[in-house]
Protein backbone atom coordinates (compact mmCIF):
# COMPACT_ATOMS: atom_id res chain seq x y z
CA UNK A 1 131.98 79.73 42.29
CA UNK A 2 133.24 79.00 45.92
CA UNK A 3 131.38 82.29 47.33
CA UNK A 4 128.30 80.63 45.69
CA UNK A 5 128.66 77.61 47.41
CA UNK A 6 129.19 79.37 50.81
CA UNK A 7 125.91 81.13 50.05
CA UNK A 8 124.09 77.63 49.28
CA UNK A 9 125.48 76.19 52.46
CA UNK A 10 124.55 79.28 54.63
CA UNK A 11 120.98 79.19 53.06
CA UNK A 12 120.81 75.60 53.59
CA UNK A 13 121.92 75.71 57.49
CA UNK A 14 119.32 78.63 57.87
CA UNK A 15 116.52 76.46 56.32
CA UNK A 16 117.50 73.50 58.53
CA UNK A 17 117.20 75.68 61.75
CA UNK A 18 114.11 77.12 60.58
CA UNK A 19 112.32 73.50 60.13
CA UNK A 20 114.23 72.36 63.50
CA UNK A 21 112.47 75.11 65.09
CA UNK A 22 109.26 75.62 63.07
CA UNK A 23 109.09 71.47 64.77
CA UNK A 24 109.86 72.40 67.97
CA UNK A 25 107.78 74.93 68.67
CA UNK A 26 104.78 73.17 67.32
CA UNK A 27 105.34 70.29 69.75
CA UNK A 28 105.91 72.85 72.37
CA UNK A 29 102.39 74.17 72.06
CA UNK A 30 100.59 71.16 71.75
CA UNK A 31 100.74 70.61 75.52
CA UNK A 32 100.91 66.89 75.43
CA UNK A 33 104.38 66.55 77.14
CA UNK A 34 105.68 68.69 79.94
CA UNK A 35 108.42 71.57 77.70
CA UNK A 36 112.29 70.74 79.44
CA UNK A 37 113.93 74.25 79.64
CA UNK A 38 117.34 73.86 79.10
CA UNK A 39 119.57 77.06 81.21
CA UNK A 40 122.71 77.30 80.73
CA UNK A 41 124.51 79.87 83.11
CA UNK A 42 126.80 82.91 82.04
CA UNK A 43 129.45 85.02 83.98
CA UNK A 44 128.13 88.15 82.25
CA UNK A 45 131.03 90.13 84.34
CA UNK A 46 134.02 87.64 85.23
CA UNK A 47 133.69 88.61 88.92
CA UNK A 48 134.80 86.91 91.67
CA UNK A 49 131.73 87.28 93.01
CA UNK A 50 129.75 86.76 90.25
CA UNK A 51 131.69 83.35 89.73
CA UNK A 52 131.36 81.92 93.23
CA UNK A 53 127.48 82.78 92.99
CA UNK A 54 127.75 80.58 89.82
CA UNK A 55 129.48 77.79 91.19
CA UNK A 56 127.22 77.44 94.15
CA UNK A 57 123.96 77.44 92.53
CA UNK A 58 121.25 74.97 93.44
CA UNK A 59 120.01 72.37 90.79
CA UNK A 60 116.58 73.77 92.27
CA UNK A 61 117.52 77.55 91.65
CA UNK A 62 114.32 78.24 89.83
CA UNK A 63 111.73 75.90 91.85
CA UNK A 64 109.46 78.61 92.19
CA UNK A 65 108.91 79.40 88.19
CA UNK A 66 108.11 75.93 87.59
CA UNK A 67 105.58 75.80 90.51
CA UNK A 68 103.60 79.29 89.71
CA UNK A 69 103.36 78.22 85.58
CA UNK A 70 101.90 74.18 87.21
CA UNK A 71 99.20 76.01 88.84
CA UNK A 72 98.67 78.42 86.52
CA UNK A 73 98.73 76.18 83.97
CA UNK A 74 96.65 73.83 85.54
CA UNK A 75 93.74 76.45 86.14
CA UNK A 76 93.91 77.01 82.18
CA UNK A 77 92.86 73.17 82.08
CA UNK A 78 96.16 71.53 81.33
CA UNK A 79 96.30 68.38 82.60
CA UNK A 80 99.93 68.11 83.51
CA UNK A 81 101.48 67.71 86.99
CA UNK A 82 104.62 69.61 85.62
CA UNK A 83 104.15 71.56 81.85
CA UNK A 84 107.83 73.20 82.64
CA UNK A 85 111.01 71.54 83.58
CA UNK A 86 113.88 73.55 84.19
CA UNK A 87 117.08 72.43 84.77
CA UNK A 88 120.93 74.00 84.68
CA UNK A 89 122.48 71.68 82.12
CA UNK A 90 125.92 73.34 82.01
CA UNK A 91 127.79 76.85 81.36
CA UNK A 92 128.22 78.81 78.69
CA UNK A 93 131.76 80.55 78.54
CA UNK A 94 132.24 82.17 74.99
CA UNK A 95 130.23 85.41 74.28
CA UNK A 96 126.71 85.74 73.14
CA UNK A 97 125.74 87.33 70.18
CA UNK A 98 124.44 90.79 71.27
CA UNK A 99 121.48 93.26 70.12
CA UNK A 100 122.44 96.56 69.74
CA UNK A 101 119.84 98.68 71.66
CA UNK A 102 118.78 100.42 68.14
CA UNK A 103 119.05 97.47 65.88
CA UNK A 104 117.23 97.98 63.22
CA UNK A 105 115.06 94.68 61.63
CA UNK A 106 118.20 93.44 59.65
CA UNK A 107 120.55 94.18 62.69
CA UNK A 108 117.24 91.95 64.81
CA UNK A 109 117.21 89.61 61.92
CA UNK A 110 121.00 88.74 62.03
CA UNK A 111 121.44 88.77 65.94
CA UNK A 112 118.26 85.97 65.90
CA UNK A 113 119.27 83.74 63.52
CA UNK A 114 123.09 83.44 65.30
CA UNK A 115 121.20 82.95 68.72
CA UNK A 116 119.23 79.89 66.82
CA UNK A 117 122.35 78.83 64.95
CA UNK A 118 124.32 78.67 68.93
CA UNK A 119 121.45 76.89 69.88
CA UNK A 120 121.68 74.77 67.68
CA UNK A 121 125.08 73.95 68.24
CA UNK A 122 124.69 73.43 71.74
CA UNK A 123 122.77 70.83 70.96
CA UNK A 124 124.57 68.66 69.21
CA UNK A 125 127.50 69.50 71.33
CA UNK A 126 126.23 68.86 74.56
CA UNK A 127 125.48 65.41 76.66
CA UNK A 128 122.68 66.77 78.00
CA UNK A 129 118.92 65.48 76.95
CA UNK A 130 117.48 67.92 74.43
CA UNK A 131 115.24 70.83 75.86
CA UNK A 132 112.20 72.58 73.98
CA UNK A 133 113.16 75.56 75.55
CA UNK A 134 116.60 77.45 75.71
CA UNK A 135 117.70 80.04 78.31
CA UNK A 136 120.97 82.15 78.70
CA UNK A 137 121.17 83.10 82.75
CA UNK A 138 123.51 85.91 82.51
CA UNK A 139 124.55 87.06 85.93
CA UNK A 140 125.78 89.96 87.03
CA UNK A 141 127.57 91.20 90.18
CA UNK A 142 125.14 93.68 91.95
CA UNK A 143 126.93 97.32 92.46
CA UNK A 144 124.99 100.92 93.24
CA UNK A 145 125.66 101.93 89.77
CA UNK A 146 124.95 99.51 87.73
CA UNK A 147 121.42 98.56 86.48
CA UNK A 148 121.11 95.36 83.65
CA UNK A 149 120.54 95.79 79.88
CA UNK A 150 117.34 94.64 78.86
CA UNK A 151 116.88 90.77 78.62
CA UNK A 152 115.84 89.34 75.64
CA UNK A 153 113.69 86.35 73.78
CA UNK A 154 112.63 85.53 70.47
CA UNK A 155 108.94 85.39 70.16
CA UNK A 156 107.86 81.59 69.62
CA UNK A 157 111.73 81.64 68.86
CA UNK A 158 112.27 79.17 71.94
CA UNK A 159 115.51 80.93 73.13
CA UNK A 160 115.75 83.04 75.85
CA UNK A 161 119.11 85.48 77.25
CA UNK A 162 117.80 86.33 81.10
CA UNK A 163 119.86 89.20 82.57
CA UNK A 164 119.82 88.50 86.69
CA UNK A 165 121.73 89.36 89.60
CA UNK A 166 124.42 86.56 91.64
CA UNK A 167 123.12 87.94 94.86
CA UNK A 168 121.44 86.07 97.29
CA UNK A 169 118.94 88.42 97.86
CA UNK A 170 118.21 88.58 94.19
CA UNK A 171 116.64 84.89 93.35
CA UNK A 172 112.86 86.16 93.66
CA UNK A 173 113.37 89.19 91.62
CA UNK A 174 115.44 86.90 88.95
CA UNK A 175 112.81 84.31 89.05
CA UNK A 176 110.47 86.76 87.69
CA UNK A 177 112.81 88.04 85.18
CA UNK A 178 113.09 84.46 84.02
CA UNK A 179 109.44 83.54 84.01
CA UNK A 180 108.83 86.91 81.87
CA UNK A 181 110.90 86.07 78.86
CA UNK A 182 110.14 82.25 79.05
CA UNK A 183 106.27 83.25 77.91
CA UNK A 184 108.33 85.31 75.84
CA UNK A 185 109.53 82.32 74.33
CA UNK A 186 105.61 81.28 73.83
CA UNK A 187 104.70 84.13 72.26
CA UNK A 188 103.35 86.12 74.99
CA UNK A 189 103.28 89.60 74.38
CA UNK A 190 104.69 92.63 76.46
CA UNK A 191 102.10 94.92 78.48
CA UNK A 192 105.24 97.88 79.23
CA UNK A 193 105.21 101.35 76.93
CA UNK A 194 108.08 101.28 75.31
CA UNK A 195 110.54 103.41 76.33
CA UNK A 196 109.24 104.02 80.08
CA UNK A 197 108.93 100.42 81.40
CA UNK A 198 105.86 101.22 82.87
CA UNK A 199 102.97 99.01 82.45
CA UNK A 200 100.62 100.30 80.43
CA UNK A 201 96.80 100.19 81.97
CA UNK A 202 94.36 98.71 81.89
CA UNK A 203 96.12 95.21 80.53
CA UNK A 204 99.60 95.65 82.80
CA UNK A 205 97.88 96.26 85.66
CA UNK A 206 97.50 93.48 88.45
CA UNK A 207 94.17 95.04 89.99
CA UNK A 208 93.02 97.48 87.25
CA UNK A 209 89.61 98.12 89.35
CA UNK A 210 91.66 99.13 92.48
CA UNK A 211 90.60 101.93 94.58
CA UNK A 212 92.69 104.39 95.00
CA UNK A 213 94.47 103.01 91.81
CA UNK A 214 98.22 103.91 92.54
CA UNK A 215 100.14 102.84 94.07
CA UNK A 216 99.39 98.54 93.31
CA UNK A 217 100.97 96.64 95.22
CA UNK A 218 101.17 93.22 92.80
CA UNK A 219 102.30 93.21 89.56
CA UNK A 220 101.33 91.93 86.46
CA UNK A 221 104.00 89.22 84.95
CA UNK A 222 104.21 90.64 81.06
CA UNK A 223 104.36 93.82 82.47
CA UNK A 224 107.38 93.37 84.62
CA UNK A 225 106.54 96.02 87.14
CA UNK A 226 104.73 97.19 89.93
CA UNK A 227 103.12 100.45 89.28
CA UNK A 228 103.96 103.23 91.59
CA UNK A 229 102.38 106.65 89.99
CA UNK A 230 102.06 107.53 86.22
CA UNK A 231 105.52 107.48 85.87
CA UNK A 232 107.12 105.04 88.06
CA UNK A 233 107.48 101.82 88.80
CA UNK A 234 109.88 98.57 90.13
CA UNK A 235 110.20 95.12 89.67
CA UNK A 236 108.17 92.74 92.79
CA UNK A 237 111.04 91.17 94.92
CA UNK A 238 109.40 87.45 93.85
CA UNK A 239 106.52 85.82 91.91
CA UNK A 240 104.35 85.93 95.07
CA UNK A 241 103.97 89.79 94.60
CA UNK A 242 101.32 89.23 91.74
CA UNK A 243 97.84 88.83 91.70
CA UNK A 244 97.55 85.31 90.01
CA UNK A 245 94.16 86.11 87.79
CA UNK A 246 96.02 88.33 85.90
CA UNK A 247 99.72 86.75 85.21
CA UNK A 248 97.93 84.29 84.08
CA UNK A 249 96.63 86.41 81.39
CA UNK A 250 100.35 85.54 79.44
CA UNK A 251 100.20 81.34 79.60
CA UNK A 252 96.85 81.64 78.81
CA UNK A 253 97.75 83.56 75.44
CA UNK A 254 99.95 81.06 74.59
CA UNK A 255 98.02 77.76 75.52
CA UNK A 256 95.39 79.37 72.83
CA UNK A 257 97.52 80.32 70.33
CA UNK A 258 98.51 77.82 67.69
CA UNK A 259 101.59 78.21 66.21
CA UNK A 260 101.39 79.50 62.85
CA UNK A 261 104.80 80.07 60.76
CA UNK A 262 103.42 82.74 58.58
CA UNK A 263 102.86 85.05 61.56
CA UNK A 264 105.97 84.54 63.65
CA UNK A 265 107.92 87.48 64.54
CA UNK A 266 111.65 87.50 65.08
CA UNK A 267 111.52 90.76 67.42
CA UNK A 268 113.55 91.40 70.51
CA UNK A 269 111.85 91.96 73.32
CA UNK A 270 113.00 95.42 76.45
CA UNK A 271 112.31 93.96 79.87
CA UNK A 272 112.34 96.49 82.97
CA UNK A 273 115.86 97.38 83.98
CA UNK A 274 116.33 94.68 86.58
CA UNK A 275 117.52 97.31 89.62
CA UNK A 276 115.05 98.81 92.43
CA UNK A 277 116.91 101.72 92.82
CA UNK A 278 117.48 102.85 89.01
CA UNK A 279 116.18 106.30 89.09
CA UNK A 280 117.89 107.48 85.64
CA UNK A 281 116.94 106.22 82.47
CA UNK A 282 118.29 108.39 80.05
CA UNK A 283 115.09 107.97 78.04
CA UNK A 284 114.27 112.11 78.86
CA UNK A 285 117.55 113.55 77.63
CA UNK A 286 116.03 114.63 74.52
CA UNK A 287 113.36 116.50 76.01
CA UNK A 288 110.73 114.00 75.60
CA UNK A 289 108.61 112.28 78.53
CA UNK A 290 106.37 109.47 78.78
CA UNK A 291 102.81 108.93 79.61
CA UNK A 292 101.55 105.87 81.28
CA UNK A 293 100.07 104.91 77.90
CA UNK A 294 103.32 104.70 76.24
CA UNK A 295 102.71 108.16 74.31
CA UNK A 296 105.94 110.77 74.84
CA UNK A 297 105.29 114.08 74.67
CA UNK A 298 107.36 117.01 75.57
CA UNK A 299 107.99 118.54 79.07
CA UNK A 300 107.01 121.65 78.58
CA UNK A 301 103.46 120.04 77.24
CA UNK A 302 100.81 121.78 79.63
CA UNK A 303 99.98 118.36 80.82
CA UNK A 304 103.40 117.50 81.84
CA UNK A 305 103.25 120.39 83.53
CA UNK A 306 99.88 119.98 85.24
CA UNK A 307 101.15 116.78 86.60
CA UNK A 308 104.54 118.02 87.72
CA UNK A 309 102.10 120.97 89.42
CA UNK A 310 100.19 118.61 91.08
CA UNK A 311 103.23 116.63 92.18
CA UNK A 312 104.53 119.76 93.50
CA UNK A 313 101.11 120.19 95.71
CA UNK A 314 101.46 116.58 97.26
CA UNK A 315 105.04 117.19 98.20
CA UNK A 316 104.18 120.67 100.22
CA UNK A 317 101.41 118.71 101.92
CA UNK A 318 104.05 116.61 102.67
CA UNK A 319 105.85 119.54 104.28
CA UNK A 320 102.88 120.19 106.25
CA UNK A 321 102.55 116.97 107.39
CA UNK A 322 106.22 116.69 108.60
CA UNK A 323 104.92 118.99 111.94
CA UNK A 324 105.07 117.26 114.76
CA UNK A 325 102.43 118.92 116.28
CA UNK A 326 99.06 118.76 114.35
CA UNK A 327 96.06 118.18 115.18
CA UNK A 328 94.73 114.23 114.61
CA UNK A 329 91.80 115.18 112.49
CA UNK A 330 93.99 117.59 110.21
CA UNK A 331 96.88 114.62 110.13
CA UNK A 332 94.65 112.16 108.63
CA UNK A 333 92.89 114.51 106.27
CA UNK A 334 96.24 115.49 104.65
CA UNK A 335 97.38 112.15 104.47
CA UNK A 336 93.82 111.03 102.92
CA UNK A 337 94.51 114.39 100.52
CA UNK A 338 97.97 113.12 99.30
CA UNK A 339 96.85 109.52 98.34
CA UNK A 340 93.73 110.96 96.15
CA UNK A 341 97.00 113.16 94.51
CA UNK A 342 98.45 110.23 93.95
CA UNK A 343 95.36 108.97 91.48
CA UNK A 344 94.76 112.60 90.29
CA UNK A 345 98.20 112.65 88.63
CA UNK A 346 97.68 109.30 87.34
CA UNK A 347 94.75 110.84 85.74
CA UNK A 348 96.52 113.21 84.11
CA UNK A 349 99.19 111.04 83.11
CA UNK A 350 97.13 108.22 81.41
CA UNK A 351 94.58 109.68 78.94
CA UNK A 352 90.91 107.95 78.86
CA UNK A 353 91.62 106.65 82.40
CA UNK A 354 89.81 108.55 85.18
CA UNK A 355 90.21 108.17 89.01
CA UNK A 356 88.51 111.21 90.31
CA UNK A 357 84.24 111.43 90.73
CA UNK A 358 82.15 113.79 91.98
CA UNK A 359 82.38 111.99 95.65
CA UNK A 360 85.70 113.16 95.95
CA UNK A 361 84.80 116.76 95.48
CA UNK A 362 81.73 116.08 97.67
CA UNK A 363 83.87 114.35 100.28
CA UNK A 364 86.24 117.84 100.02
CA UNK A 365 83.30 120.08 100.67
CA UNK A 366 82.51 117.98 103.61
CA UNK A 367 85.84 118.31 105.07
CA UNK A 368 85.88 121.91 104.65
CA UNK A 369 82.24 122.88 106.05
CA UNK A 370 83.58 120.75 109.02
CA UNK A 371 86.63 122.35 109.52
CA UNK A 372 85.19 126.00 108.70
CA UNK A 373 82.32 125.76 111.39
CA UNK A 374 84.78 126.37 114.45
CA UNK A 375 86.51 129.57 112.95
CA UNK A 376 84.98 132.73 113.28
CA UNK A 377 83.61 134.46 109.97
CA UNK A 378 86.40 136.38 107.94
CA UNK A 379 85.73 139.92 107.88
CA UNK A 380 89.40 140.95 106.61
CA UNK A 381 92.05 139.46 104.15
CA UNK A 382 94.11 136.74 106.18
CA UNK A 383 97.96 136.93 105.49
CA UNK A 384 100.24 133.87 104.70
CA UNK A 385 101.98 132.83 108.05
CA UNK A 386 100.87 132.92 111.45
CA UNK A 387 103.15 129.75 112.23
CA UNK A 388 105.46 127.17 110.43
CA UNK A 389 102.38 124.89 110.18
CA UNK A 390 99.95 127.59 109.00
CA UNK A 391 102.39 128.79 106.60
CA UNK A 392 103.44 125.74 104.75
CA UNK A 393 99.74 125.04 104.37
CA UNK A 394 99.28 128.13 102.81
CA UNK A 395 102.38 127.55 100.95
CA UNK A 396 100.54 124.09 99.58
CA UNK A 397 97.71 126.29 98.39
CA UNK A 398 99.06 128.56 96.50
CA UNK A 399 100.56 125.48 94.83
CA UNK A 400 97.47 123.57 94.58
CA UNK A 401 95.87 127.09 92.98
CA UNK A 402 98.82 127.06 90.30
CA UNK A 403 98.38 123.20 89.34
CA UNK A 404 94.44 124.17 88.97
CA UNK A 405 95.64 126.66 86.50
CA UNK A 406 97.92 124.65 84.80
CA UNK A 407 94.87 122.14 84.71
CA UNK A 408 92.70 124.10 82.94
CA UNK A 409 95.44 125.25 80.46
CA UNK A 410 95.87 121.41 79.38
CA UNK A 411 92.02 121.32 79.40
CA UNK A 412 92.21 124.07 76.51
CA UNK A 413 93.98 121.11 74.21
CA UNK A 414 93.04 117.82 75.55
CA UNK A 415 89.82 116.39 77.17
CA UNK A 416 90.11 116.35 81.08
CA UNK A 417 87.53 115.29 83.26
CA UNK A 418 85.32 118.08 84.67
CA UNK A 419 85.12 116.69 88.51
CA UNK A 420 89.47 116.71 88.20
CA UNK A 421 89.26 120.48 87.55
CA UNK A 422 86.70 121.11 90.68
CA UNK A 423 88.60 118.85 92.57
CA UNK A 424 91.68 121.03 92.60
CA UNK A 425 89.62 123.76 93.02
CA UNK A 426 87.77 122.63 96.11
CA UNK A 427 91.31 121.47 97.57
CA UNK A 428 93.21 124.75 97.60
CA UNK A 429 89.97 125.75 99.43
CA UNK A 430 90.48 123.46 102.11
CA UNK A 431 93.78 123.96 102.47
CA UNK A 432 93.24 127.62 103.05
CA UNK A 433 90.75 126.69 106.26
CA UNK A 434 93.08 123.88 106.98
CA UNK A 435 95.72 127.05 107.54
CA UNK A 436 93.16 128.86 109.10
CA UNK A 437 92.72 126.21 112.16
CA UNK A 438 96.81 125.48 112.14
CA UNK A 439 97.27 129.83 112.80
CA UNK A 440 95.17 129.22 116.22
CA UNK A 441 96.27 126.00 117.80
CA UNK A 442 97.99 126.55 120.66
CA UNK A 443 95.87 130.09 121.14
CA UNK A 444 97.58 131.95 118.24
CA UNK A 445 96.40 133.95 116.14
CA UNK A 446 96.00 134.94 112.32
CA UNK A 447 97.71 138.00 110.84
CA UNK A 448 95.01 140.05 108.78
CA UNK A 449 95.56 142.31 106.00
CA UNK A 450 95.61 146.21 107.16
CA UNK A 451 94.14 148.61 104.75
């Protein structure tokens, strides 16, 4: 009898909270009334320096995400002067229910409905008006080592844990943390492959249309990162490093959407590790890699390999390029060579995307008709060497020859786009003649093969 009547009261909270909410977050999407985000700050590491970041925070700490979602929302026709309020109502000092990184949809299920029964309780607890919105700031001390868990929200859930760093070089980089999992909160969705963190294109890209492609240099807001390469990426240092047209891609979602009960989704949602520097993410220890689309695929895959192959062509370039000594015209054709390697292996790392046309191969042929015309005709074999500059170059081609190969081995199982395939060939071309000119500045010489 009495473990009946526990059940009956739990089921009777839970239905309580669900109304409370279902309410909320129709009001909050009606747009009538600015939404008051309630943020309550954590000492996620009981730090000295994490707690004297705390204590000296400004009531006007996150200014800047209420100003970027006014204008945004405002060029989404929303006629209010302010649609967010934040404000720091207080902190939270007992522990917050946690997600374990594989929860499965009970494990999700659970961890949400204690994070709506806590907010819940923090409402009737606390003095403070009554927010639409709530947000954990958990803060962190920043260390070399140490790169945050994921932060989290419940989709149209209206409760938000925001993992961010007490340094005071940190507040643009948290602000965009923030702003991520408060459209979260709206239902905005995430524009990341799972697994990588890197935005997937063409809908987590800030400037999709960008020539070359990689590396952007703004970053789309539900996608958390700038995009290096295929296969790397970081988080902007504030919500000024974004192109506005497209973070405003997420509010606009939600101003749209009406809420709808039957199709909310308690899910948690992986934001970018919140570090610069993280280089590690464990997420290859099995073997596995990611492409840019999300998809993961082994490492020994032939188009894994093709890219690593072409990675491995832009870093002996590289080598070349590191002589102090060459010639202008050959400087800024290698450095030309290793951006367009840049988009080639974002080619080959995003399937259906394509970066390289026919003008690039025409531009190579160019290049190397130019170059050719001063050296005398070959009438013997020319061997590798002649100086360190000649030789790394020839190094590169060699290189550039193997990644062709690899190339066309991928080709055999997946389709790869024909001008990608002459473009490597044309390059280790140039690259020989590129040697060719490097063996005889300064009035040296190339060493020919004797039969």
């Amino acid at each position: 009898m009495f473990r009946r009547l526990r059940i009956a009261v739990l089921l009777y909270i839970l239905a309580f909270i669900a109304v409370a909410q279902f309410l909320t977050t129709r009001r909050s999407t009606s747009w009538d009334a600015p939404l008051w985000v309630n943020v309550y700050t954590v000492d996620g590491d009981q730090r000295s320096v994490t707690r004297g970041y705390i204590d000296h925070l400004s009531a006007t700490e996150f200014g800047d995400v209420e100003k970027f979602l006014a204008a945004e929302a405002r060029r989404h026709g929303v006629h209010l002067d302010q649609p967010f309020r934040l404000r720091i109502v207080g902190e939270y000092r007992d522990g917050l229910p946690t997600l374990a990184a594989h929860a499965g949809a009970l494990g999700t299920l659970w961890w949400s409905l204690r994070m709506r029964w806590l907010a819940m309780q923090l409402q009737w607890r606390s003095a403070a008006p009554s927010g639409d919105i709530l947000v954990f700031a958990v803060f962190y001390e920043p260390a070399a080592e140490l790169a945050l868990d994921r932060s989290t929200a419940l989709q149209k859930g209206m409760i938000a844990v925001a993992n961010l760093f007490a340094d005071n070089s940190a507040p643009g980089s948290n602000q965009m943390v923030l702003a991520h999992e408060l459209l979260h909160t709206l239902g905005a969705s995430d524009k990341y492959a799972p697994g990588t963190n890197v935005p997937r294109f063409p809908e987590g890209y800030a400037v999709p249309e960008a020539k070359p492609l990689l590396p952007q240099t703004k970053a789309e807001l539900m996608a958390g990162r700038i995009p290096l390469d295929a296969q790397h990426a970081e988080i902007p240092s504030s919500l000024r490093n974004r192109t506005r047209d497209r973070l405003a891609e997420p509010l606009t979602q939600s101003l749209a959407e009406p809420y709808d009960a039957a199709n909310e989704q308690l899910r948690f949602r992986t934001t970018v590790g919140h570090r610069l520097s993280k280089i590690y993410t464990r997420t290859g220890d099995a073997g596995t890699t990611g492409l840019a689309n999300g998809e993961r695929i082994d490492k020994c895959d032939e188009r894994v390999e093709a890219v690593g192959d072409v990675d491995e062509t832009n870093s002996a370039i590289g080598l070349v390029l590191a002589e102090p000594t060459l010639p202008a015209e050959v400087r800024d054709c290698l450095t030309h060579l290793q951006h367009e390697l840049f988009d080639l292996g974002a080619e080959l790392g995003l399937p259906g995307f394509t970066s390289i046309s026919a003008d690039h191969v025409l531009r190579l042929e160019r290049d190397l008709d130019a170059l050719n015309a001063a050296l005398p005709p070959l009438k013997e074999f020319v061997l590798p060497g002649g100086n360190r500059s000649a030789a790394a170059c020839h190094l590169a081609r060699t290189v550039c020859r193997r990644a062709e190969r690899r190339a066309w081995a991928a080709a055999k199982h997946a389709a790869l786009n024909p001008e990608l395939l002459r473009y490597l060939n044309r390059l280790s071309d140039l690259l020989f003649v590129v040697a060719r000119v490097l063996a005889r500045q300064g009035g040296g010489q190339e060493t020919l093969w004797k039969r």
